[in-house]
Protein backbone atom coordinates (compact mmCIF):
# COMPACT_ATOMS: atom_id res chain seq x y z
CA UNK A 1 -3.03 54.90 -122.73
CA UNK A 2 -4.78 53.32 -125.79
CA UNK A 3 -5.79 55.68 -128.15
CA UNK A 4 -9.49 56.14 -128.53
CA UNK A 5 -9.12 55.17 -132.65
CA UNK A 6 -7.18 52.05 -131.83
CA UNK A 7 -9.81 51.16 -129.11
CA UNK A 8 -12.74 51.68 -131.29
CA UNK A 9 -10.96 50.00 -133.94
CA UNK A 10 -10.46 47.08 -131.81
CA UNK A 11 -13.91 46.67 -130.10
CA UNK A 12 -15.30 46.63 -133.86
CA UNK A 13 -13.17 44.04 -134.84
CA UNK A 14 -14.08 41.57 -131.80
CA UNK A 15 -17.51 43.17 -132.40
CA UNK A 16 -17.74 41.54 -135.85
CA UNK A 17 -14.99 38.95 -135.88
CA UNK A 18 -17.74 35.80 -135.62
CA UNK A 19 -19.71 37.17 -138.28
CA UNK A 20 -17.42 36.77 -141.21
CA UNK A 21 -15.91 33.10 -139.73
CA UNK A 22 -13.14 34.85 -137.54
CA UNK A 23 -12.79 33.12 -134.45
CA UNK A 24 -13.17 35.73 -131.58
CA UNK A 25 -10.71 34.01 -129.20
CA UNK A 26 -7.45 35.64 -131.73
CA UNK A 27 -8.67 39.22 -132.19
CA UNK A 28 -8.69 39.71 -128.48
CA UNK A 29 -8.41 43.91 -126.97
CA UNK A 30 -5.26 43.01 -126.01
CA UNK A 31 -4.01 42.29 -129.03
CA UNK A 32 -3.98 45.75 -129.61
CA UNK A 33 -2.78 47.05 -126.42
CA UNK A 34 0.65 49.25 -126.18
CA UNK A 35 3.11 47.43 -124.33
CA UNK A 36 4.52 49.00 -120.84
CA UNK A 37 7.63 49.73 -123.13
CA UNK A 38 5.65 51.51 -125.41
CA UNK A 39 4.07 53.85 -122.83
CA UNK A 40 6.50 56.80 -123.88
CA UNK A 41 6.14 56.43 -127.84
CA UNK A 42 4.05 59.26 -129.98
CA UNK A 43 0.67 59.42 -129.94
CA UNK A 44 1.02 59.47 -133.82
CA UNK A 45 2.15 56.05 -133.65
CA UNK A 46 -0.30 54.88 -131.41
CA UNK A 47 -3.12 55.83 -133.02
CA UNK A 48 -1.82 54.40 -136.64
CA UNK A 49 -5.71 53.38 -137.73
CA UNK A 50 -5.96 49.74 -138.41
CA UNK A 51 -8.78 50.25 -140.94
CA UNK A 52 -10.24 48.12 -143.44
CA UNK A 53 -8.38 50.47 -146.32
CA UNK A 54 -4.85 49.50 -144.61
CA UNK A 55 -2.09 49.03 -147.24
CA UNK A 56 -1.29 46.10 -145.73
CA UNK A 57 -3.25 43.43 -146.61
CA UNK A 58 -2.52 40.92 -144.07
CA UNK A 59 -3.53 42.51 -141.49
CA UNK A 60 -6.88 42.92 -139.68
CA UNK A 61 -10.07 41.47 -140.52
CA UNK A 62 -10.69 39.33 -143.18
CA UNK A 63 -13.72 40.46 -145.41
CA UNK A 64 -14.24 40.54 -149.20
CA UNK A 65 -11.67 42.75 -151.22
CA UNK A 66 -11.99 45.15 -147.95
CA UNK A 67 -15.56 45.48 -148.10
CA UNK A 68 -16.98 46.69 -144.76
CA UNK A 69 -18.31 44.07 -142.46
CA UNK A 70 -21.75 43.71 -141.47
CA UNK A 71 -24.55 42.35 -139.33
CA UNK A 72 -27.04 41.98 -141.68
CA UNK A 73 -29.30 39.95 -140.21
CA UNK A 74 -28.34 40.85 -137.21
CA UNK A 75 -28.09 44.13 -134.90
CA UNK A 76 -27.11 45.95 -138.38
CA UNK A 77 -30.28 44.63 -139.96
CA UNK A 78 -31.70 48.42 -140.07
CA UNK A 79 -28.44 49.60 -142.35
CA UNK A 80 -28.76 50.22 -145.97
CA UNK A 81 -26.40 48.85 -148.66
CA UNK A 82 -26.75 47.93 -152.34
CA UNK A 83 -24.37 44.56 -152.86
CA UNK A 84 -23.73 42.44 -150.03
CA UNK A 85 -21.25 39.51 -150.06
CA UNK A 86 -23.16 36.36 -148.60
CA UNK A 87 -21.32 33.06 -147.63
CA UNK A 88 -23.10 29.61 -148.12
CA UNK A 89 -20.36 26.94 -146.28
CA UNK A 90 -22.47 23.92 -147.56
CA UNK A 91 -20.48 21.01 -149.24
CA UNK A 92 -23.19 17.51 -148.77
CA UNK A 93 -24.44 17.43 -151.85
CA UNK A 94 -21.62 17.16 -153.63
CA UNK A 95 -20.83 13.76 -155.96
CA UNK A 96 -16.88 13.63 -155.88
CA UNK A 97 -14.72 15.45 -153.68
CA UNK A 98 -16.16 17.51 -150.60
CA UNK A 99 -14.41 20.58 -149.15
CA UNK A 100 -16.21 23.52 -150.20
CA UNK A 101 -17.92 24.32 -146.90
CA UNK A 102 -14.72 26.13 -146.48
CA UNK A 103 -15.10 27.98 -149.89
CA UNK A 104 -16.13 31.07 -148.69
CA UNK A 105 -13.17 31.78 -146.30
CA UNK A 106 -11.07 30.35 -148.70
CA UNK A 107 -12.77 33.01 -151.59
CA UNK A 108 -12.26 36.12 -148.92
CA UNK A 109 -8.03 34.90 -148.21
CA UNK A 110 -8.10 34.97 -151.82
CA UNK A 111 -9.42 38.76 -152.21
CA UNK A 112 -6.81 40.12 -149.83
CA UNK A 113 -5.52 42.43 -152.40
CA UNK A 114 -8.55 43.71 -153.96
CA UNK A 115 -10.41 46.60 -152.96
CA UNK A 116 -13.82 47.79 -153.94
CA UNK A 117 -12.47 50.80 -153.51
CA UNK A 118 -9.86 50.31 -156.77
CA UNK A 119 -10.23 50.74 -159.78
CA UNK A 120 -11.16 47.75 -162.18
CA UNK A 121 -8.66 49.33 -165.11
CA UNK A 122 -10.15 46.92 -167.90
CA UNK A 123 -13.63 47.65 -166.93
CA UNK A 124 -13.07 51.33 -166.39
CA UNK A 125 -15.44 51.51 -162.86
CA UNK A 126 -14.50 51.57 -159.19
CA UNK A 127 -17.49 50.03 -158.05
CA UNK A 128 -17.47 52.36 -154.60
CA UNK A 129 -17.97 55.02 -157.18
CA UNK A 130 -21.56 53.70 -157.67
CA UNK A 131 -22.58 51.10 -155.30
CA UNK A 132 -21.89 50.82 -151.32
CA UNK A 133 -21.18 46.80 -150.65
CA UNK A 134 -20.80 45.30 -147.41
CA UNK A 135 -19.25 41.67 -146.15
CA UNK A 136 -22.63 39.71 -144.37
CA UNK A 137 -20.41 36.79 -143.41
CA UNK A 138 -21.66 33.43 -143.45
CA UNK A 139 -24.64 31.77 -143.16
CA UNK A 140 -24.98 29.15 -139.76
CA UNK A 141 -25.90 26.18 -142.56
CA UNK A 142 -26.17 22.63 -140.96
CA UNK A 143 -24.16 20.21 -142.11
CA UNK A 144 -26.63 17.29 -140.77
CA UNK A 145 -29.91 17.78 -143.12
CA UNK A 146 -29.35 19.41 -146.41
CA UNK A 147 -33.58 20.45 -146.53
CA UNK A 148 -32.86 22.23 -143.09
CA UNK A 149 -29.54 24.00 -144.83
CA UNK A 150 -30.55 24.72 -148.10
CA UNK A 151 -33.58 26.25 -146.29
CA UNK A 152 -31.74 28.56 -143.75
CA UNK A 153 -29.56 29.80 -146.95
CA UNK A 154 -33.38 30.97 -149.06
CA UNK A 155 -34.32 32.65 -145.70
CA UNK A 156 -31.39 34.50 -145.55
CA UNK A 157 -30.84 35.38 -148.99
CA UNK A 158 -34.44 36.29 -149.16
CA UNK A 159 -34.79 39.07 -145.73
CA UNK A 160 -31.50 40.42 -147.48
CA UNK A 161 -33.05 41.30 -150.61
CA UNK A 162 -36.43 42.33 -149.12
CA UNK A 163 -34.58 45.34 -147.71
CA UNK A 164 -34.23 48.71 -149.63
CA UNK A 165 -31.19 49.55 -151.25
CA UNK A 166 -28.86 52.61 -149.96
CA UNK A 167 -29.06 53.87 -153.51
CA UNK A 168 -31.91 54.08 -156.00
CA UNK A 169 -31.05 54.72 -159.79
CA UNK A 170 -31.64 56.42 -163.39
CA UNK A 171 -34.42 54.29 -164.30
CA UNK A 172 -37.71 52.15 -163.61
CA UNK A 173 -36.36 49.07 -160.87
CA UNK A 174 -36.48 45.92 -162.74
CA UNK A 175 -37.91 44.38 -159.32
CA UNK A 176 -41.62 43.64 -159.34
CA UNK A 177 -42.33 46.16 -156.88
CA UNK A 178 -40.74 48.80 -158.67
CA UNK A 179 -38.76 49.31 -155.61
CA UNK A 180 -34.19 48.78 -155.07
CA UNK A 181 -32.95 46.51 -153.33
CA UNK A 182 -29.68 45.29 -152.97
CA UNK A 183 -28.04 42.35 -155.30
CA UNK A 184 -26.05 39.68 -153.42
CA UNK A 185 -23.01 38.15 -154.31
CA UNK A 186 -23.11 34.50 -152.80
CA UNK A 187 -19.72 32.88 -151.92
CA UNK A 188 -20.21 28.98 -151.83
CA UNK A 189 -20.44 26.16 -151.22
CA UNK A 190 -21.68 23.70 -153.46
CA UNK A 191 -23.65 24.28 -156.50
CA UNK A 192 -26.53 23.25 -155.03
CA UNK A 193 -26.81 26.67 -153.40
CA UNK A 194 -27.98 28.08 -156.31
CA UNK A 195 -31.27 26.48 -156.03
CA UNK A 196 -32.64 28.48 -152.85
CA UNK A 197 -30.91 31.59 -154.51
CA UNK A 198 -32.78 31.64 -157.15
CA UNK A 199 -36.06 30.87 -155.58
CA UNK A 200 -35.18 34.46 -153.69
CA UNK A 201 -33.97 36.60 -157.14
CA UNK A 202 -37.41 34.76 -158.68
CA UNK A 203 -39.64 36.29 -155.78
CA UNK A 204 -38.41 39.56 -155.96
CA UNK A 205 -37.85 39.73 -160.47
CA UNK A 206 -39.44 37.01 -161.71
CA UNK A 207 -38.20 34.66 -163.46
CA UNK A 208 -34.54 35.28 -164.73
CA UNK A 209 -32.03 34.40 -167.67
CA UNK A 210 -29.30 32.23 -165.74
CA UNK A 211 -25.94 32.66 -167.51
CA UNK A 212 -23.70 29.84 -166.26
CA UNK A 213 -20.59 28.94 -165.66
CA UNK A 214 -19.50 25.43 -165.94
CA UNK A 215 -18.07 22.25 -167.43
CA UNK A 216 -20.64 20.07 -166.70
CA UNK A 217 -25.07 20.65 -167.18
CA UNK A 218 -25.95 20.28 -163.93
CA UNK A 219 -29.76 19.59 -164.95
CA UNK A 220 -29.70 16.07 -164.73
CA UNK A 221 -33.43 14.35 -164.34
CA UNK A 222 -33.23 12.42 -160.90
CA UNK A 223 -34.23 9.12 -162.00
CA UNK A 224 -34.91 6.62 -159.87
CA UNK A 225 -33.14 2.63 -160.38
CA UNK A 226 -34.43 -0.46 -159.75
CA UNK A 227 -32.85 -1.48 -156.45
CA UNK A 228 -32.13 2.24 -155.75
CA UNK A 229 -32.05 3.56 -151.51
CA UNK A 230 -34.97 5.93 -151.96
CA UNK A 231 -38.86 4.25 -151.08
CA UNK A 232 -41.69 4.65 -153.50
CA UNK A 233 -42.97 7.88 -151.73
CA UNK A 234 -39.53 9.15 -151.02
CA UNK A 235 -38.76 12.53 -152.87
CA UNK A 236 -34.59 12.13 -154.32
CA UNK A 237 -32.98 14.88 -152.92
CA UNK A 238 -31.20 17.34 -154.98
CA UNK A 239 -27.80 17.50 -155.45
CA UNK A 240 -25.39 20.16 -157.13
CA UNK A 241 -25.78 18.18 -160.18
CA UNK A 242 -29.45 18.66 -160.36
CA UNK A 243 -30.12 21.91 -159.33
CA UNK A 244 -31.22 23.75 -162.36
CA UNK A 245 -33.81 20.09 -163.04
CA UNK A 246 -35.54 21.48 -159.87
CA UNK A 247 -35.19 25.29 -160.59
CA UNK A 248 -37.17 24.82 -164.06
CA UNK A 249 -39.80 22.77 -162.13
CA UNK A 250 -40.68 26.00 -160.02
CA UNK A 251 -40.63 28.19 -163.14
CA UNK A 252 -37.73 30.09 -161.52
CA UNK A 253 -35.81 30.48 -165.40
CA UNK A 254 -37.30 32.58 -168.49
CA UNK A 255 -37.97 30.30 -171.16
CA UNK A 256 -35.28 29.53 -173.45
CA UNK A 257 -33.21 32.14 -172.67
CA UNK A 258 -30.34 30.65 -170.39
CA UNK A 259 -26.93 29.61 -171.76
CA UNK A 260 -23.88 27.59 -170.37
CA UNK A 261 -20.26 28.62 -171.22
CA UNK A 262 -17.55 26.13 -170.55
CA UNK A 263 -19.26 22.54 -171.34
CA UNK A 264 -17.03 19.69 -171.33
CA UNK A 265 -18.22 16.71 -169.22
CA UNK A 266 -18.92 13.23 -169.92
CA UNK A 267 -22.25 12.48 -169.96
CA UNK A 268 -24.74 9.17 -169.58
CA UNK A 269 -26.61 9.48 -172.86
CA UNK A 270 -27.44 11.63 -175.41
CA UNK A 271 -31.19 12.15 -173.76
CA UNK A 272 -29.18 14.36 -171.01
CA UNK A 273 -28.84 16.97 -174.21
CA UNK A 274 -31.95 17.35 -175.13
CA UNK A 275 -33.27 17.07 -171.17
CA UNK A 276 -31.13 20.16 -170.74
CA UNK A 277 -32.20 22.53 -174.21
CA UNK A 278 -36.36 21.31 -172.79
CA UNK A 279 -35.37 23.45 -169.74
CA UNK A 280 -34.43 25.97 -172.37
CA UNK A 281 -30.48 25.65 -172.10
CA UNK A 282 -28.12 26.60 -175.08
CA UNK A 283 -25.11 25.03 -174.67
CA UNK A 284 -21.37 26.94 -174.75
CA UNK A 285 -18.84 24.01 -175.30
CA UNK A 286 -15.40 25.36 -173.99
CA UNK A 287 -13.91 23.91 -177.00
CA UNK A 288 -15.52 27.04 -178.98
CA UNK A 289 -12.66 29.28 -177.63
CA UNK A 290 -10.60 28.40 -180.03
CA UNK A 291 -13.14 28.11 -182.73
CA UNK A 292 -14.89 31.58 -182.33
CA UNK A 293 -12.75 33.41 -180.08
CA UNK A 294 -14.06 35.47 -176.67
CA UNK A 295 -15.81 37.71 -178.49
CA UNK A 296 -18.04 34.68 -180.14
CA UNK A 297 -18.94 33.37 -177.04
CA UNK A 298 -20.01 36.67 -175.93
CA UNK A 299 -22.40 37.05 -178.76
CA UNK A 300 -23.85 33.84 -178.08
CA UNK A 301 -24.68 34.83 -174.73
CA UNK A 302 -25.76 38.42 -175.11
CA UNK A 303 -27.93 36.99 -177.80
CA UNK A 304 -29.65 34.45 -175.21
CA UNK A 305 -30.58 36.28 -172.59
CA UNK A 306 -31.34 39.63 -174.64
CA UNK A 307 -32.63 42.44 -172.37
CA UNK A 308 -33.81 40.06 -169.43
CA UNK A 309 -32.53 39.97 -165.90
CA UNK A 310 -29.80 38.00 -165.86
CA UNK A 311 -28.19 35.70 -162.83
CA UNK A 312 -24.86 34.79 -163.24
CA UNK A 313 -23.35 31.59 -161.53
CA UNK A 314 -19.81 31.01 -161.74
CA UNK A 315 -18.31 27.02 -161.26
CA UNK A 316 -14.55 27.22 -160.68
CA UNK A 317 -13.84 24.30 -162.59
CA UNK A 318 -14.80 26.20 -165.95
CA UNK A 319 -11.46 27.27 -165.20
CA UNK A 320 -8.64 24.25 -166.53
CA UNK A 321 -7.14 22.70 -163.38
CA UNK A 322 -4.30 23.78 -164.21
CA UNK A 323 -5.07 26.99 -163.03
CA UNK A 324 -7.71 26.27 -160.94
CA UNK A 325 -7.08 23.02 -159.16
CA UNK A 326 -9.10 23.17 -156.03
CA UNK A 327 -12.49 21.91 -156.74
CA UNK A 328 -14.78 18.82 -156.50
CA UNK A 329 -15.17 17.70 -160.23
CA UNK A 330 -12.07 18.84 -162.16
CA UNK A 331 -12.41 18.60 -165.98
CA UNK A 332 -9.13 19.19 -168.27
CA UNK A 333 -9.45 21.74 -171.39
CA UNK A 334 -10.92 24.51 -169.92
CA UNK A 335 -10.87 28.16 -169.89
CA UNK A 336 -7.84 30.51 -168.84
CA UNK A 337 -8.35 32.88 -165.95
CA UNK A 338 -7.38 35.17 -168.64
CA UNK A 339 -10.09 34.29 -171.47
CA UNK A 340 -12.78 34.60 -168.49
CA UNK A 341 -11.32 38.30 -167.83
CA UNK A 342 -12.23 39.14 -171.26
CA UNK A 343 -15.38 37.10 -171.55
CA UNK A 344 -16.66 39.09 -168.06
CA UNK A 345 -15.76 42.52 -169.92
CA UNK A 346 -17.86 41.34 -172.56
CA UNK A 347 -20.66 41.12 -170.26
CA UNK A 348 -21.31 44.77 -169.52
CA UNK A 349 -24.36 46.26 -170.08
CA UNK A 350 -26.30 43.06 -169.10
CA UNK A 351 -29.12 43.66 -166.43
CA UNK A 352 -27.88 41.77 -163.51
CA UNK A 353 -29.61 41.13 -160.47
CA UNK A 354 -27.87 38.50 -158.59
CA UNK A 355 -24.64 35.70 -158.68
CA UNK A 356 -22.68 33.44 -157.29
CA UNK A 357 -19.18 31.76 -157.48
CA UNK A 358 -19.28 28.00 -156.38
CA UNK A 359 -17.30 24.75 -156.06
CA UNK A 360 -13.69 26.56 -154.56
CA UNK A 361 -12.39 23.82 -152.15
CA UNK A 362 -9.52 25.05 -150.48
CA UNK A 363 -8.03 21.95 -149.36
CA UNK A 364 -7.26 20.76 -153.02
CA UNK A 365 -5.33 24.47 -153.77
CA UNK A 366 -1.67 24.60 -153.84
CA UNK A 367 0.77 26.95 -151.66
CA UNK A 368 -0.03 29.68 -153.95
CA UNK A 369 -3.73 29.91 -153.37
CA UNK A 370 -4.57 30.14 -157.01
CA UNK A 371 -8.04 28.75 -157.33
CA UNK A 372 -8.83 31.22 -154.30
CA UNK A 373 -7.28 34.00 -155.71
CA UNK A 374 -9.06 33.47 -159.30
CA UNK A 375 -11.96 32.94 -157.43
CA UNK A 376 -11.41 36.49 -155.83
CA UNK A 377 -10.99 38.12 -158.80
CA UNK A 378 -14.05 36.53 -160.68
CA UNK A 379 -15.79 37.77 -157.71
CA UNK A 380 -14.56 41.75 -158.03
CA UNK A 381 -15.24 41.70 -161.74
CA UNK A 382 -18.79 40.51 -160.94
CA UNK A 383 -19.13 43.44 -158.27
CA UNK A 384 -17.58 45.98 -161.24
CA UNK A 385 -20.20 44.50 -163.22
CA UNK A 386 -23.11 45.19 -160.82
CA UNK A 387 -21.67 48.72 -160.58
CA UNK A 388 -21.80 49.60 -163.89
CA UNK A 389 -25.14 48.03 -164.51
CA UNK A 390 -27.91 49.12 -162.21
CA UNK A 391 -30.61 46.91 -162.09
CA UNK A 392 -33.36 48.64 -164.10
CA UNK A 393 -35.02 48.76 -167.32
């Protein structure tokens, strides 16, 4: 007989399995199930638990560095948390190569052996210790109509952080309620996601400091050419190399107070400089590493964004390709997974309310996963962040 553990065990994990992109049809009951030969073996054995803490990290469910899986805008809608892990598979708005509707998965394979339940040794937090965070799986975006997924992705994000937090903190809640609520961690996707994420963080902070991630601007003016496919009265659609022109339109960023790290793209004129520092932009080349060191591009970012809230959003390709290969836009010269380690350290104490990682196409990695697994990693040090810094002022 199946031991009552192992059954519950199992019944969550078909339970769950579609909401964090696990197709139900391979985590069947009897998958479980004790053979006929096995009918005599201990009950010890038997009732092994198959939990989300298992040593073995190829086994089970799939979710972000073990973080629990949840409903969350589903029939778990009523449960309280204070980070949840949101996935955005949306890759058609992209200008080179596509792939990163499968980013998300791609981000959670990556984070097989992490735990939020470890201890970040450089950052000196487990984030457990401090914050509960919980897997929400992946938003149904269409891949049809970009308005109709870009819009699903804001509803989402937004009934997630319209909910209480589990926890409150030491401190006045930097939200304009006054009230907690839990951050989210968005695995994309394209970095046009960022757009209807920060139209949610905006609603419920404010405006916020944006602290990017990047080698190229992404706040390119659309512009429309003579002979171009949009009408007269036709609105041109944003893209992930727009976003942030469209986010300083709604008034969604403080006021010369947001920073990029990581700069090293071509670009059409010199106009697309100063178009960026108007929508209050200074500008991290990632040539400056070896001018200034981590620590100087630290200082130029704790500088910017002082004591405001602060939303991070993290391009792979501000990694070099050659450690970070699988993304849309690769640019050579840029940072080491290493000099981003330190540069995240370097971050604590900043009031964040909010990020994302972006641009991780699977298809382009090699055997060894290692754009998913940096990825991963980026992604736990932004949780250890968010544990040591509540959101408050």
């Amino acid at each position: 007989m199946l031991s009552p553990h192992l059954l519950g065990v199992a019944s969550t994990i078909v339970l769950v399995g579609q909401s964090v992109g696990q197709p139900q049809s391979s985590l069947g009951l009897d998958h479980y199930l004790p053979s006929e030969d096995a009918v005599n073996l201990p009950e010890s054995l038997l009732s092994t638990p198959l939990s989300m803490s298992d040593p073995y990290s190829w086994n089970g469910l799939t979710t972000f560095a073990t973080a629990a899986p949840l409903r969350c805008l589903g029939v778990d809608a009523a449960q309280k948390y204070d980070v949840a892990i949101l996935g955005a598979p949306f890759d058609t708005a992209t200008s080179y190569r596509p792939g990163t509707r499968f980013g998300p998965n791609g981000i959670r394979q990556g984070s097989r052996r992490l735990d939020v339940n470890l201890i970040n040794v450089p950052m000196r937090v487990r984030p457990t210790d401090y914050i509960d965070v919980v897997d929400c799986g992946d938003v149904p975006m269409v891949y049809v109509d970009n308005t109709v997924a870009l819009r699903q992705l804001e509803i989402a994000h937004k009934e997630i952080l319209s909910k209480e937090s589990a926890h409150t903190f030491k401190g006045k809640s930097l939200a304009k309620d006054g009230k907690f609520h839990p951050r989210v961690l968005t695995l994309g996707g394209d970095h046009t996601i960022t757009l209807p994420l920060l139209r949610g963080v905006a609603e419920t902070y404010g405006p916020v400091s944006v602290v990017h991630f990047d080698s190229h601007l992404d706040t390119w003016k659309p512009q429309r050419q003579e002979g171009g496919p949009w009408l007269p009265d036709e609105e041109i659609p944003v893209t992930h190399g727009s976003y942030f022109w469209y986010a300083y339109q709604e008034g969604l960023m403080t006021n010369d107070s947001n920073i990029h790290i990581g700069i090293r793209t071509l670009i059409g004129s010199w106009q697309d400089y100063k178009d960026d520092r108007d929508m209050g932009f200074t500008i991290s080349h990632a040539d400056e590493i070896e001018d200034i060191g981590y620590e100087g591009i630290v200082k130029k970012i704790r500088d910017t964004v002082g004591r405001n809230p602060v939303y991070l959003s993290f391009d792979i390709d501000v990694i070099d390709p050659s450690m970070a290969p699988a993304t849309g836009t690769p640019e050579i010269g840029g940072f080491t997974t290493r000099e981003i380690k330190k540069i995240l350290e370097g971050l604590d104490g900043l009031k964040i309310v909010g990020a994302d990682i972006v641009e991780v196409a699977p298809a382009y990695d090699n055997q060894g996963e290692i754009t998913q697994i940096a990825a991963a990693n980026i992604g736990w040090y932004f949780l250890s962040l968010m544990a040591k810094n509540p959101a408050v002022f």
